[in-house]
Structure formats: C-alpha cells, structure tokens
N, C-alpha and C. Protein backbone atom coordinates (compact mmCIF):
# COMPACT_ATOMS: atom_id res chain seq x y z
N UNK A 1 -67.94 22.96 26.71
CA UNK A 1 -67.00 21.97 27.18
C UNK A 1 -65.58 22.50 27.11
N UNK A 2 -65.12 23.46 26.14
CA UNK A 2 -63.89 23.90 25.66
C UNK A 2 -63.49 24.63 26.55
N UNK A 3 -64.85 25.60 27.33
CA UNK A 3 -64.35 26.75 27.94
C UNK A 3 -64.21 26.63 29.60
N UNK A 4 -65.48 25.45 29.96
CA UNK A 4 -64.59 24.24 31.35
C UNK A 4 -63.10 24.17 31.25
N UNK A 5 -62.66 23.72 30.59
CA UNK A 5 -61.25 22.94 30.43
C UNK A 5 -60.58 24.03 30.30
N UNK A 6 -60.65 24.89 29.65
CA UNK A 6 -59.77 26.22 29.72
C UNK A 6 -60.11 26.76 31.01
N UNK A 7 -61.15 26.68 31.27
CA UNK A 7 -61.30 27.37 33.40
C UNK A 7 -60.58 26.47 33.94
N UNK A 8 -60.77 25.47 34.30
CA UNK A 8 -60.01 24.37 34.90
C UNK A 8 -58.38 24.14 34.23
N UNK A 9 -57.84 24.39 33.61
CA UNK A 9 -56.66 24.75 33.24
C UNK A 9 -56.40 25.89 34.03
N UNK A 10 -56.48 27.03 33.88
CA UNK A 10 -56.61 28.45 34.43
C UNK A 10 -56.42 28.55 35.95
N UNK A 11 -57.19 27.96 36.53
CA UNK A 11 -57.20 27.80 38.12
C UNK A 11 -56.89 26.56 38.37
N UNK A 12 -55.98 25.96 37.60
CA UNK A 12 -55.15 24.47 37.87
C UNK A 12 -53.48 25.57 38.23
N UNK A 13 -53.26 26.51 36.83
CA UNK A 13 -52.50 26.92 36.90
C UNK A 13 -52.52 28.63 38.10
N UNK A 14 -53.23 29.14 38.79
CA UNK A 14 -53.22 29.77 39.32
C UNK A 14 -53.47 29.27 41.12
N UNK A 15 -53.83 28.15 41.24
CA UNK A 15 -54.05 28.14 42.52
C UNK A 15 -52.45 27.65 43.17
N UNK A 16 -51.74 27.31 42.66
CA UNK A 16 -50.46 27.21 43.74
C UNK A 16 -50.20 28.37 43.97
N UNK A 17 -50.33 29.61 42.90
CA UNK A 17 -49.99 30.70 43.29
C UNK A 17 -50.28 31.28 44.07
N UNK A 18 -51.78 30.95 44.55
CA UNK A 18 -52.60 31.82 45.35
C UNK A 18 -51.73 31.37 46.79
N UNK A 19 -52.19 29.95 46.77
CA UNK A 19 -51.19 29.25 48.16
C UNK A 19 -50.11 29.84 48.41
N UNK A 20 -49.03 30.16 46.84
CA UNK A 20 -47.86 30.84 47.89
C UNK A 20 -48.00 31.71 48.58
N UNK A 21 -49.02 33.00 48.11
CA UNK A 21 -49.23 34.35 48.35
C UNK A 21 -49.70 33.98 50.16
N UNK A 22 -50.25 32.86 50.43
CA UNK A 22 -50.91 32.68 51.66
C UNK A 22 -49.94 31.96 52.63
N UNK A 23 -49.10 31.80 52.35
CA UNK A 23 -47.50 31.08 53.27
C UNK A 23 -47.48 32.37 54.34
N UNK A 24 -47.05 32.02 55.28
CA UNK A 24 -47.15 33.19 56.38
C UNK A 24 -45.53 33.79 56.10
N UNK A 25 -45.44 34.92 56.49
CA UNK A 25 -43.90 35.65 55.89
C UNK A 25 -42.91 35.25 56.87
N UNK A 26 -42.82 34.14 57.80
CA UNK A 26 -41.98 33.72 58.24
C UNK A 26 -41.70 32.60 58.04
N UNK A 27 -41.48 31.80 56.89
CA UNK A 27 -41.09 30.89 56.70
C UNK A 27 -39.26 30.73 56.99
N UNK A 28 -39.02 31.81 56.24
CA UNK A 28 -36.89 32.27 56.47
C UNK A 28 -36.61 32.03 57.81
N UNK A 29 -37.58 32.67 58.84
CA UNK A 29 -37.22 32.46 59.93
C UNK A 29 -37.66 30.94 60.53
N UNK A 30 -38.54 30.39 60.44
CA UNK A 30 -38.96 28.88 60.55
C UNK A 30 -37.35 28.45 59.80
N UNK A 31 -37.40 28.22 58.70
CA UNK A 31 -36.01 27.25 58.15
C UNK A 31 -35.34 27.93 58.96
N UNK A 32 -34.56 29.20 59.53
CA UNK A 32 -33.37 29.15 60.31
C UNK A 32 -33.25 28.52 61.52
N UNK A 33 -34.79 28.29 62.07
CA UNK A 33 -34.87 27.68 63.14
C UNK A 33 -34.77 26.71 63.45
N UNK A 34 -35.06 25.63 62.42
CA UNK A 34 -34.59 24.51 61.84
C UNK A 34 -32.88 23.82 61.63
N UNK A 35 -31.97 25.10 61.04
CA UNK A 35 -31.30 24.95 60.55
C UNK A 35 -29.88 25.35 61.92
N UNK A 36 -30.46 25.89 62.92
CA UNK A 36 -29.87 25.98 64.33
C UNK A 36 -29.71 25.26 65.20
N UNK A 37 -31.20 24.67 65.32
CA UNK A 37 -31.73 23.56 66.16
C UNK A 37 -30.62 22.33 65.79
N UNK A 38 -30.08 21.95 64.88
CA UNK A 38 -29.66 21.05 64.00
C UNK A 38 -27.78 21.27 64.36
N UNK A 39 -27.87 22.43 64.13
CA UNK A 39 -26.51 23.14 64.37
C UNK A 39 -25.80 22.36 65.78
N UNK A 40 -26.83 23.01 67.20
CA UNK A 40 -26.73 22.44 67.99
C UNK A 40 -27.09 20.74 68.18
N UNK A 41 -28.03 20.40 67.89
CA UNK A 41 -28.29 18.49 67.48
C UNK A 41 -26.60 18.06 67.44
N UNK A 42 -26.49 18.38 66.60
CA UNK A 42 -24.90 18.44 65.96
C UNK A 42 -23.61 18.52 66.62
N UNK A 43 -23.80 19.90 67.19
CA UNK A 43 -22.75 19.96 68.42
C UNK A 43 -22.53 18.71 69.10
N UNK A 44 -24.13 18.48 69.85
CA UNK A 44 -24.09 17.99 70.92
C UNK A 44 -23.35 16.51 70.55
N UNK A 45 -23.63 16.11 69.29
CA UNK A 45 -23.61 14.44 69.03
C UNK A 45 -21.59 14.40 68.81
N UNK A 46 -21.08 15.43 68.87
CA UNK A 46 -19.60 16.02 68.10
C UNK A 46 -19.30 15.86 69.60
N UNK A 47 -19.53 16.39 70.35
CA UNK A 47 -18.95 16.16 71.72
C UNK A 47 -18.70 18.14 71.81
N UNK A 48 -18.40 19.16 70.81
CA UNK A 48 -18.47 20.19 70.78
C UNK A 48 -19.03 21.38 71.84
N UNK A 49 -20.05 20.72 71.79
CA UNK A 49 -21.24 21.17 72.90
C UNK A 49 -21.59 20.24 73.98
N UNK A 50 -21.50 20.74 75.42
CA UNK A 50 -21.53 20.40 76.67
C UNK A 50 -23.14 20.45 76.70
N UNK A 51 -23.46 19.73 77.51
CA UNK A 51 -24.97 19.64 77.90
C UNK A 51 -25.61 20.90 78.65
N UNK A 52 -24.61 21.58 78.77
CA UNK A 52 -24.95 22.88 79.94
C UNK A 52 -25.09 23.80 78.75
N UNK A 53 -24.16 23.97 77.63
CA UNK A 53 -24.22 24.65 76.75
C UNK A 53 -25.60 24.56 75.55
N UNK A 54 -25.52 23.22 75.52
CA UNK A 54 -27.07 23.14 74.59
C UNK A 54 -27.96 23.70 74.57
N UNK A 55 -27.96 23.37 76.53
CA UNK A 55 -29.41 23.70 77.27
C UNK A 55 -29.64 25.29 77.29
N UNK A 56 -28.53 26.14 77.56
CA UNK A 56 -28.40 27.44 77.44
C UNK A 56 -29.07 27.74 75.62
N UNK A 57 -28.56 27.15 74.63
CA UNK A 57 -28.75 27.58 73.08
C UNK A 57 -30.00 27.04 73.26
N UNK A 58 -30.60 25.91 73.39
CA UNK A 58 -32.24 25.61 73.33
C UNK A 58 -32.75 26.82 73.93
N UNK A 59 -32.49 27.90 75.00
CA UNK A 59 -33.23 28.61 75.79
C UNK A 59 -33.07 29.73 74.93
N UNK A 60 -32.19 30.18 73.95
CA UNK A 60 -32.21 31.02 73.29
C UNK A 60 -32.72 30.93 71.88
N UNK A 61 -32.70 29.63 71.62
CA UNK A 61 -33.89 29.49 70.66
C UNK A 61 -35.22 29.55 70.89
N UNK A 62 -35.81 29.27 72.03
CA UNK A 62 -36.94 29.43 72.73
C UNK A 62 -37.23 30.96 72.41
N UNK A 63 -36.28 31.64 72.97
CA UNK A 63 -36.27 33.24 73.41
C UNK A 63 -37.02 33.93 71.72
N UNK A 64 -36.48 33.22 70.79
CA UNK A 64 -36.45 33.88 69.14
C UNK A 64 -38.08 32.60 68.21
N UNK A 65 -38.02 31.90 69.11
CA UNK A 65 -39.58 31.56 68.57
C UNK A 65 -40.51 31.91 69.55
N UNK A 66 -40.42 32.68 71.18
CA UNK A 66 -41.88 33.38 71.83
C UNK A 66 -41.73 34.53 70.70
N UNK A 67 -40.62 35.46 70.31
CA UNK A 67 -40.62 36.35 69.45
C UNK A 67 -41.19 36.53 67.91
N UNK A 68 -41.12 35.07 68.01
CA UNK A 68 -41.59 34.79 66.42
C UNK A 68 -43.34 34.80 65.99
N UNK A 69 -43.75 34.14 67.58
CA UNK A 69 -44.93 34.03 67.78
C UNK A 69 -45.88 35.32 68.31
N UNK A 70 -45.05 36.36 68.96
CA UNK A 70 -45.61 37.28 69.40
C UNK A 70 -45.90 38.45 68.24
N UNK A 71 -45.19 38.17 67.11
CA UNK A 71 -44.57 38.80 65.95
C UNK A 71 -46.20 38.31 65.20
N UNK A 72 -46.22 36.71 64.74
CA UNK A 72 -47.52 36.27 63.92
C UNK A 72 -48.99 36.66 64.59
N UNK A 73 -49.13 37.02 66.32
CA UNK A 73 -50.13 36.99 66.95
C UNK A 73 -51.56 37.81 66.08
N UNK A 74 -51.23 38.99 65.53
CA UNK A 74 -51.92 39.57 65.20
C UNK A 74 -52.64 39.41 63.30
N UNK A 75 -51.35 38.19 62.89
CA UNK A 75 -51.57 37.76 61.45
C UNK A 75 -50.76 37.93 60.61
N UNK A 76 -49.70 39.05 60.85
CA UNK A 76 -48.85 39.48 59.73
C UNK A 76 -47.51 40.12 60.56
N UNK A 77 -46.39 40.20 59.89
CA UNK A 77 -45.40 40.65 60.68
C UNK A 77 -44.62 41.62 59.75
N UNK A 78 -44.68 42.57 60.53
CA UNK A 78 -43.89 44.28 60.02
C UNK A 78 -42.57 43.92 59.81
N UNK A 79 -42.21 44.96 58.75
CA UNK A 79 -40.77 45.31 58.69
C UNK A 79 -39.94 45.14 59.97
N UNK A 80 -40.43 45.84 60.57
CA UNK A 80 -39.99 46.49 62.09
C UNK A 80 -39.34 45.11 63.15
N UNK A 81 -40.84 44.39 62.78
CA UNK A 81 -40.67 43.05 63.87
C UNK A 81 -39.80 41.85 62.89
N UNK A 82 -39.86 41.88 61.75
CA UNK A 82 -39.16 40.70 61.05
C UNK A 82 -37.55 41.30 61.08
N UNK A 83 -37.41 42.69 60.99
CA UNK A 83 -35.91 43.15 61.11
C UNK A 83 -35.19 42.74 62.34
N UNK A 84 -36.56 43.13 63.69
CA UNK A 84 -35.60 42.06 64.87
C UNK A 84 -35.50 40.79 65.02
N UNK A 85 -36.55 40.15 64.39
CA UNK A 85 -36.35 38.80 64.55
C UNK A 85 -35.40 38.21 63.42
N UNK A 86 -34.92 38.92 62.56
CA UNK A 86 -33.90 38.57 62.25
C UNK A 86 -32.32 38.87 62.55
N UNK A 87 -32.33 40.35 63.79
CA UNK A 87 -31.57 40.31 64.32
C UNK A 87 -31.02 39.31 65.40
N UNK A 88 -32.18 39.09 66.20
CA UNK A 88 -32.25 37.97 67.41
C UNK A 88 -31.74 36.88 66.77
N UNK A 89 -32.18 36.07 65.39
CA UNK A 89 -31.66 35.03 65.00
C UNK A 89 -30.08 35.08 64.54
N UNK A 90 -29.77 36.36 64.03
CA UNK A 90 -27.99 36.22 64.04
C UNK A 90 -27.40 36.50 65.20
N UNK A 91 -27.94 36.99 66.38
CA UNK A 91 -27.38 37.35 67.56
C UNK A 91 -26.78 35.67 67.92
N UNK A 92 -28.22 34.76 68.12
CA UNK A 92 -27.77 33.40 68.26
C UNK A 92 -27.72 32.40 67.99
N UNK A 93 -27.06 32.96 66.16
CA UNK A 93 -26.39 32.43 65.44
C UNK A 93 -24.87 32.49 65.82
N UNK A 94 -24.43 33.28 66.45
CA UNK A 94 -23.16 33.84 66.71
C UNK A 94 -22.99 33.30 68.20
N UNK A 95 -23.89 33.23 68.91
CA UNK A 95 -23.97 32.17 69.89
C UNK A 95 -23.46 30.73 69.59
N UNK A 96 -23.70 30.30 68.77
CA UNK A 96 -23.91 29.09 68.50
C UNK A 96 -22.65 28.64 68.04
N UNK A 97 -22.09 29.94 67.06
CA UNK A 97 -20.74 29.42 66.79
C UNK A 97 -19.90 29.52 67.69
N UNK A 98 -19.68 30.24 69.06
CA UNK A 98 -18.84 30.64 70.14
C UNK A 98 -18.88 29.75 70.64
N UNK A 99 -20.12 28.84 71.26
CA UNK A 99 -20.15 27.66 72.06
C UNK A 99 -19.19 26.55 71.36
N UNK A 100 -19.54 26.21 70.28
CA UNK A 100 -19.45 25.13 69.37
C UNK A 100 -18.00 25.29 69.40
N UNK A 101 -17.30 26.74 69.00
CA UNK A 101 -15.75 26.60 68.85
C UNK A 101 -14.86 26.85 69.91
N UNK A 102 -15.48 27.07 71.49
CA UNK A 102 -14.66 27.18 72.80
C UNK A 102 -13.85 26.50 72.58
N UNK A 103 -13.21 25.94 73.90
CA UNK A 103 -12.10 25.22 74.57
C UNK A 103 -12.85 24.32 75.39
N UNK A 104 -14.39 24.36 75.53
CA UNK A 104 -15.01 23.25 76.57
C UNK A 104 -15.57 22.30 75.91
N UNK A 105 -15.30 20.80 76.08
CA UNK A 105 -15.82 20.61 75.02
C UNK A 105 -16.28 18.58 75.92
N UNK A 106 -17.50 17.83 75.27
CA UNK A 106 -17.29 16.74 76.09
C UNK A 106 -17.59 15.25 74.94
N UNK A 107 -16.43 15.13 74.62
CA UNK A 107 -16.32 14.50 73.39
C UNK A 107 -16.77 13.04 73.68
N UNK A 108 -16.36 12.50 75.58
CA UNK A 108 -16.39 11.37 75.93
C UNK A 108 -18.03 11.11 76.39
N UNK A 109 -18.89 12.52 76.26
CA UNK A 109 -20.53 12.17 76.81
C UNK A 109 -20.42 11.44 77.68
N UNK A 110 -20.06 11.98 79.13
CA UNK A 110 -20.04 11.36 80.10
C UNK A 110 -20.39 12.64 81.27
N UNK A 111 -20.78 13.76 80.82
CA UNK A 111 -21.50 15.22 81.27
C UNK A 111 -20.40 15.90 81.71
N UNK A 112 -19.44 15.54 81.94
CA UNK A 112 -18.09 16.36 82.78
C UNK A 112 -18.05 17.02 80.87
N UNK A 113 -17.03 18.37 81.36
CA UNK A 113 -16.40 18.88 80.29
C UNK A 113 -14.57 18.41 80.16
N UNK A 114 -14.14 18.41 78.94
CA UNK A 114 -13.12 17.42 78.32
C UNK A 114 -12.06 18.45 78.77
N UNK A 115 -10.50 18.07 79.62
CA UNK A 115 -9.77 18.69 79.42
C UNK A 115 -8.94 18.41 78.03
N UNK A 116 -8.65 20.29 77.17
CA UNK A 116 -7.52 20.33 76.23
C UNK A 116 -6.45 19.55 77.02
N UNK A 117 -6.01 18.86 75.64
CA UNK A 117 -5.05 17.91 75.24
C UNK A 117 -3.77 18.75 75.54
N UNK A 118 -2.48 18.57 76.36
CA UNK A 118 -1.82 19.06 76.22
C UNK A 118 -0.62 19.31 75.15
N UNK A 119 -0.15 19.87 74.49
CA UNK A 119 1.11 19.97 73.50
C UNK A 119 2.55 19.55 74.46
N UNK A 120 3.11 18.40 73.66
CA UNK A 120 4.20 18.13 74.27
C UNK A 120 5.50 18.87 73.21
C-alpha cells in the first residue's frame, strides 16, 4: 500500500513534466502571434491604423503563421527554421510599429484616412 502511494506520488509529480517536454517548440512564436494580432486589434480601435493598413499587417501575419506551419509539418522545428521564423516575426514587428506611428491615421472610423492637424 506504501509503495502505491509513493508510485502515485512519483508520477503525480513527474507527469506535468513529461507534458512540458511534449509542448511543441513554438509556443514563443504562437504568444508573439498573439501578442501582434492584438497590437494591430489595437491600432485599429486607436484610429492609428487605417483599414488598408490592418489588412496589409493581417496578410503579413498570415505570411509568418503559413511559415510557422510549414516549419511544424514534419513534427519538430530546426534551429535553422525557428531562427527565421523568428526573424520574419521581428521583420513584422517593425512593420507594425511603422504603420501604427505614420502620419495616416483614421481616428474618426469612417474608412477615409485623417488629415494632420495643422500647427497654427
């Protein structure tokens, strides 16, 4: 009975571990994808981001999850392929901030883009 309970202790305490070991190695890239998607969400609700502009960043997020997927196809993802897909994700990450901090911007959501305010 003692030595149940010590097994079952044992593999109480070892099976989350096992689970982590079995998380697929793109999770970093899942949360950034998350954490972009949101970026833009964001924009868009700020007036920041134009509807033309979104639609462009949705297509480049698209572009970095066929990559992500073509990357898991085989089960596991290389150095090689996680180094670009983490290049691709700061490429448009840096996208994201260029759009977001232009001069075009449609604060009134009415699809036209906002003319700058002039300085008197």
């Amino acid at each position: 009975m003692k030595t149940a309970r010590t097994l079952i202790a044992a593999v109480a305490l070892v099976a989350p571990l096992l689970a982590f070991a079995q998380t697929p190695s793109t999770s970093r890239v899942d949360q950034r994808q998350i954490n972009q998607d949101v970026r833009i969400d964001r924009g868009v609700q700020s007036g920041a981001l134009t509807q033309q502009e979104a639609a462009r960043l949705d297509k480049g997020q698209m572009h970095v999850q066929n990559m992500e997927n073509k990357a898991m196809a085989d089960g596991t993802v290389t150095k090689k392929e996680a180094g670009r897909l983490e290049h691709a994700q700061d490429q448009q990450s840096k996208h994201v901030y260029r759009q977001k901090h232009d001069r075009q911007h449609d604060y009134n959501h009415d699809g036209r883009k906002d003319r700058p305010q002039r300085k008197l």
